[in-house]
C-alpha atoms as a PDB file:
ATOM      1  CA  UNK A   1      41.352  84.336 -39.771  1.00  0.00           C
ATOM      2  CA  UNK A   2      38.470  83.237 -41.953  1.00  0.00           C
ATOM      3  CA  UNK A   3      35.200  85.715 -42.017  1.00  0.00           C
ATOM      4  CA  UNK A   4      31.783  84.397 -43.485  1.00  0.00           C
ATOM      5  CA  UNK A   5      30.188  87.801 -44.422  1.00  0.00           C
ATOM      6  CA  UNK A   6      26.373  88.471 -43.270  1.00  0.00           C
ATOM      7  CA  UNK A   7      23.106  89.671 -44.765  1.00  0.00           C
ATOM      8  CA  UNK A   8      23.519  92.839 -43.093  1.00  0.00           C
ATOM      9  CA  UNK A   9      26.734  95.037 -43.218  1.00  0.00           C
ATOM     10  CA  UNK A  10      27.816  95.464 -39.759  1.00  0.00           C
ATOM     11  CA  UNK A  11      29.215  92.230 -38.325  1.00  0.00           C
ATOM     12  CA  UNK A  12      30.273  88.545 -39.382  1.00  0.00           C
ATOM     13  CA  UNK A  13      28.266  85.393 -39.011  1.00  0.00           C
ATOM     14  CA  UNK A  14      31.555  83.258 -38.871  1.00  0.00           C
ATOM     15  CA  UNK A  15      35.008  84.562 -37.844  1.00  0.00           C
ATOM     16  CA  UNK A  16      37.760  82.358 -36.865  1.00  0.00           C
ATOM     17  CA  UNK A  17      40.719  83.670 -34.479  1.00  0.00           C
ATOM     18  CA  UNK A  18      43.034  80.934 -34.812  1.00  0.00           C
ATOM     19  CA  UNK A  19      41.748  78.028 -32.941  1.00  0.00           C
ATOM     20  CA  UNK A  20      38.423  79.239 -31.386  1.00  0.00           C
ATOM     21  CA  UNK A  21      35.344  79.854 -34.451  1.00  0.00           C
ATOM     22  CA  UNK A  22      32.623  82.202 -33.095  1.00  0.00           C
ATOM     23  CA  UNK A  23      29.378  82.226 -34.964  1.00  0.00           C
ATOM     24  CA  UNK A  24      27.228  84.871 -34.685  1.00  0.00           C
ATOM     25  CA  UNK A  25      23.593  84.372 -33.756  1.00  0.00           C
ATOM     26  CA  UNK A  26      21.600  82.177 -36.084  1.00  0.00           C
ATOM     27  CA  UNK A  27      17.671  81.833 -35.989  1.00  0.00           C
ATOM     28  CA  UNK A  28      14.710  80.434 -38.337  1.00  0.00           C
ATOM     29  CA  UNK A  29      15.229  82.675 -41.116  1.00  0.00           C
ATOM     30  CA  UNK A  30      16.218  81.790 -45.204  1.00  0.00           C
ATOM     31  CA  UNK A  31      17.872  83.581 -47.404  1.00  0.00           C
ATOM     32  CA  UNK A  32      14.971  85.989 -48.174  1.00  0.00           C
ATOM     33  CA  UNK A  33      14.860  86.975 -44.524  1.00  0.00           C
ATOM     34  CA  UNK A  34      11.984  85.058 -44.270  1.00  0.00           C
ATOM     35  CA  UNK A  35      10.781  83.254 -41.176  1.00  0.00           C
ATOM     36  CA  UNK A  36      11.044  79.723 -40.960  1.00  0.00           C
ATOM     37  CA  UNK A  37       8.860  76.847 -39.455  1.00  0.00           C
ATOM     38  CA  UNK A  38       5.804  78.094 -37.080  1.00  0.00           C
ATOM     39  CA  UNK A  39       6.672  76.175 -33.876  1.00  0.00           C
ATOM     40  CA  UNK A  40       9.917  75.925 -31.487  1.00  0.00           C
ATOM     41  CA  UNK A  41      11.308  72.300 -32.704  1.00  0.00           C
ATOM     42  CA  UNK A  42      10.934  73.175 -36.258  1.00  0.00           C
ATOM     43  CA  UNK A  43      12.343  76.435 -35.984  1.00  0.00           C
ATOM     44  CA  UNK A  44      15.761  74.923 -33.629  1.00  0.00           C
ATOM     45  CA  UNK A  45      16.090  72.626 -36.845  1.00  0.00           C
ATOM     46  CA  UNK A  46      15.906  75.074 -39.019  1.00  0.00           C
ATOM     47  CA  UNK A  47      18.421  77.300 -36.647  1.00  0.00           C
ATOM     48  CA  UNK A  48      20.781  74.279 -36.058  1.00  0.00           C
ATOM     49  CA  UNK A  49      21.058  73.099 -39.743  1.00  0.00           C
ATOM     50  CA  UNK A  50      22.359  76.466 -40.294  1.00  0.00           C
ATOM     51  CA  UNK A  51      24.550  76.514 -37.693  1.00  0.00           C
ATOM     52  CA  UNK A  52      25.866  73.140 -39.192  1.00  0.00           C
ATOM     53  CA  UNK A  53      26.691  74.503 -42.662  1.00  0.00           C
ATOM     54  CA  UNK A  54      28.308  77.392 -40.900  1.00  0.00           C
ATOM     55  CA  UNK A  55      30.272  75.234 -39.184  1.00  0.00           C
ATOM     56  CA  UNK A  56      31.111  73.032 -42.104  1.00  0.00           C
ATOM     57  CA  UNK A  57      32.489  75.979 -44.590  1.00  0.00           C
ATOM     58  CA  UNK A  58      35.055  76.554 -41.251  1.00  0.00           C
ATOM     59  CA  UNK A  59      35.962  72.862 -41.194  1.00  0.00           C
ATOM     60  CA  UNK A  60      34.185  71.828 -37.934  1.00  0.00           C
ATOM     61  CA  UNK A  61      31.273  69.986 -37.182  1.00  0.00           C
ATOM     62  CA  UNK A  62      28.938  70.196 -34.087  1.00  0.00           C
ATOM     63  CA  UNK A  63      31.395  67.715 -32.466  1.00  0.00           C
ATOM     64  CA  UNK A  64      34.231  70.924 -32.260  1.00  0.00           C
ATOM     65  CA  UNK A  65      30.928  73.552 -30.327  1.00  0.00           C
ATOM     66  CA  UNK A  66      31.935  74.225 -26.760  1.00  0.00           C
ATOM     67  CA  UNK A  67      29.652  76.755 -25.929  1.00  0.00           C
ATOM     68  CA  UNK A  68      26.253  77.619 -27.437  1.00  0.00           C
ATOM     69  CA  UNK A  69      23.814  81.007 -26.330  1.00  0.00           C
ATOM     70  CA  UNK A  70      20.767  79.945 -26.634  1.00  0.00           C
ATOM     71  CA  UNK A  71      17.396  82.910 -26.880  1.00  0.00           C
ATOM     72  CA  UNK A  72      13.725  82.220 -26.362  1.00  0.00           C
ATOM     73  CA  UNK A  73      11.026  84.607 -27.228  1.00  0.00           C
ATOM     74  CA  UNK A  74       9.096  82.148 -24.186  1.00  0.00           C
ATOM     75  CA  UNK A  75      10.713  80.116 -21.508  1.00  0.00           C
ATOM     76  CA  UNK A  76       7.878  77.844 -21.689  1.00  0.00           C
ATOM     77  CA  UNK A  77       9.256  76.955 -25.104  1.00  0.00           C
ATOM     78  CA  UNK A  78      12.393  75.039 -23.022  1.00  0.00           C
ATOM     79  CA  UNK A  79      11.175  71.923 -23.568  1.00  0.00           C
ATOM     80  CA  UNK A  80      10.609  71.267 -27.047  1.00  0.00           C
ATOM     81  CA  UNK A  81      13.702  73.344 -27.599  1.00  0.00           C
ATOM     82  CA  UNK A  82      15.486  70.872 -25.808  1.00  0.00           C
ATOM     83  CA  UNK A  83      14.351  67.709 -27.574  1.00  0.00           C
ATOM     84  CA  UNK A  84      15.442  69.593 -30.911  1.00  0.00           C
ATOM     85  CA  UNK A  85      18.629  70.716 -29.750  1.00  0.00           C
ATOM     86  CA  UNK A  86      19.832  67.570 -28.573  1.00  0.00           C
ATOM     87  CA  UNK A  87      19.679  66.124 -31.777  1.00  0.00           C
ATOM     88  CA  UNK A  88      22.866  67.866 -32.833  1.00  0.00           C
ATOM     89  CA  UNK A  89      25.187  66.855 -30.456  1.00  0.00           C
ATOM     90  CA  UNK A  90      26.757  62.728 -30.393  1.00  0.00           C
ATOM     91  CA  UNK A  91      28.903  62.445 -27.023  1.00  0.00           C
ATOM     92  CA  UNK A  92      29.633  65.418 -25.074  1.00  0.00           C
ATOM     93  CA  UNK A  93      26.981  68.779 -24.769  1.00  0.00           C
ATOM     94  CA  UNK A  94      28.539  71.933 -25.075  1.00  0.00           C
ATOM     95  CA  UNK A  95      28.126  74.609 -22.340  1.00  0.00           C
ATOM     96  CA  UNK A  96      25.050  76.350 -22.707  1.00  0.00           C
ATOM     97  CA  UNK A  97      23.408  79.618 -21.958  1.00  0.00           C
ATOM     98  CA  UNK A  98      19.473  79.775 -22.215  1.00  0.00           C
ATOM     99  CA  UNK A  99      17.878  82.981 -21.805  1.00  0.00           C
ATOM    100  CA  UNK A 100      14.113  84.160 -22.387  1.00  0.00           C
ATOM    101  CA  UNK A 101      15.059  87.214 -24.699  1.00  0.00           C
ATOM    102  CA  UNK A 102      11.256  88.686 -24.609  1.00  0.00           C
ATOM    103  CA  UNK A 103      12.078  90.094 -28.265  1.00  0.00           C
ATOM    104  CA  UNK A 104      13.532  88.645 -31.468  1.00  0.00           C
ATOM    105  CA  UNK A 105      14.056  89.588 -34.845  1.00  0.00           C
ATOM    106  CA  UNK A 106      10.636  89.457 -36.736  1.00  0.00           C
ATOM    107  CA  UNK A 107       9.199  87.487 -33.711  1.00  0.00           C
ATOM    108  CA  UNK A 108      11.125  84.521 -34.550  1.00  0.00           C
ATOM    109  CA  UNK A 109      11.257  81.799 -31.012  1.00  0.00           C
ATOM    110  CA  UNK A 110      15.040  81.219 -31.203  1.00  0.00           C
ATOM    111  CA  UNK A 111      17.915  82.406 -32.277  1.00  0.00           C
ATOM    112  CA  UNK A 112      21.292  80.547 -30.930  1.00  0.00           C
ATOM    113  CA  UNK A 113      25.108  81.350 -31.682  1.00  0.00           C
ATOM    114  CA  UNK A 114      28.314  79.317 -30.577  1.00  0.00           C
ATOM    115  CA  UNK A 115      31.610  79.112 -29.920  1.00  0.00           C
ATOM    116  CA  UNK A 116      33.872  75.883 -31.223  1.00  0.00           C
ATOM    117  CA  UNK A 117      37.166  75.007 -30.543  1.00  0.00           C
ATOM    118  CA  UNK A 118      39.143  73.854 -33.450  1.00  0.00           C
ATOM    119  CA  UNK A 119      42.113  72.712 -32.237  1.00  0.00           C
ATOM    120  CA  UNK A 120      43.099  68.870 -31.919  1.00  0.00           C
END
């Protein structure tokens, strides 16, 4: 089992358990803990390009991502989440949760973690 440590002590933002990667939730912030980008597609980019490195350093690519729990600070946000989010993905969409969370860390609009499958 791999383990990609996090900013804060008490859980794992990657953590494979043999086949199945689960990444823990990712949103617009940098290294500083800093929010990123001031609107919802630029802060899903920011989100999702994470999520891609985090992905890469386990070997997988968006391509392995069968499921993906997705949080809004505001539903009416769906939209231009959506035209960010599909970006990512080439042939087949994971399965997807969306919920409107109310509350995020620092305010941020999204935060999004996954589930891939990494067997062939």
């Amino acid at each position: 089992m791999a383990e990609q440590p996090s900013p804060e002590p008490f859980y794992s933002m990657a953590r494979r358990a043999g086949e199945i990667l689960f990444l823990s939730g990712f949103g617009p912030v940098d290294d500083k803990l800093e929010v990123v980008g001031t609107d919802i597609e630029e802060q899903t980019a920011f989100t999702m390009d994470a999520i891609g490195r985090a992905l890469e350093k386990e070997g997988a690519t968006f391509d392995d991502v069968v499921r993906t729990n997705v949080f809004l600070l505001k539903m009416e946000d769906r939209d231009g989440f959506n035209r960010a989010y599909m970006r990512y993905f080439k042939e087949r969409m994971p399965t997807r949760r969306l919920i409107g969370a109310g509350d995020l860390y620092k305010g941020i609009l999204v935060e999004i973690d996954c589930t891939a499958y990494l067997g062939k």
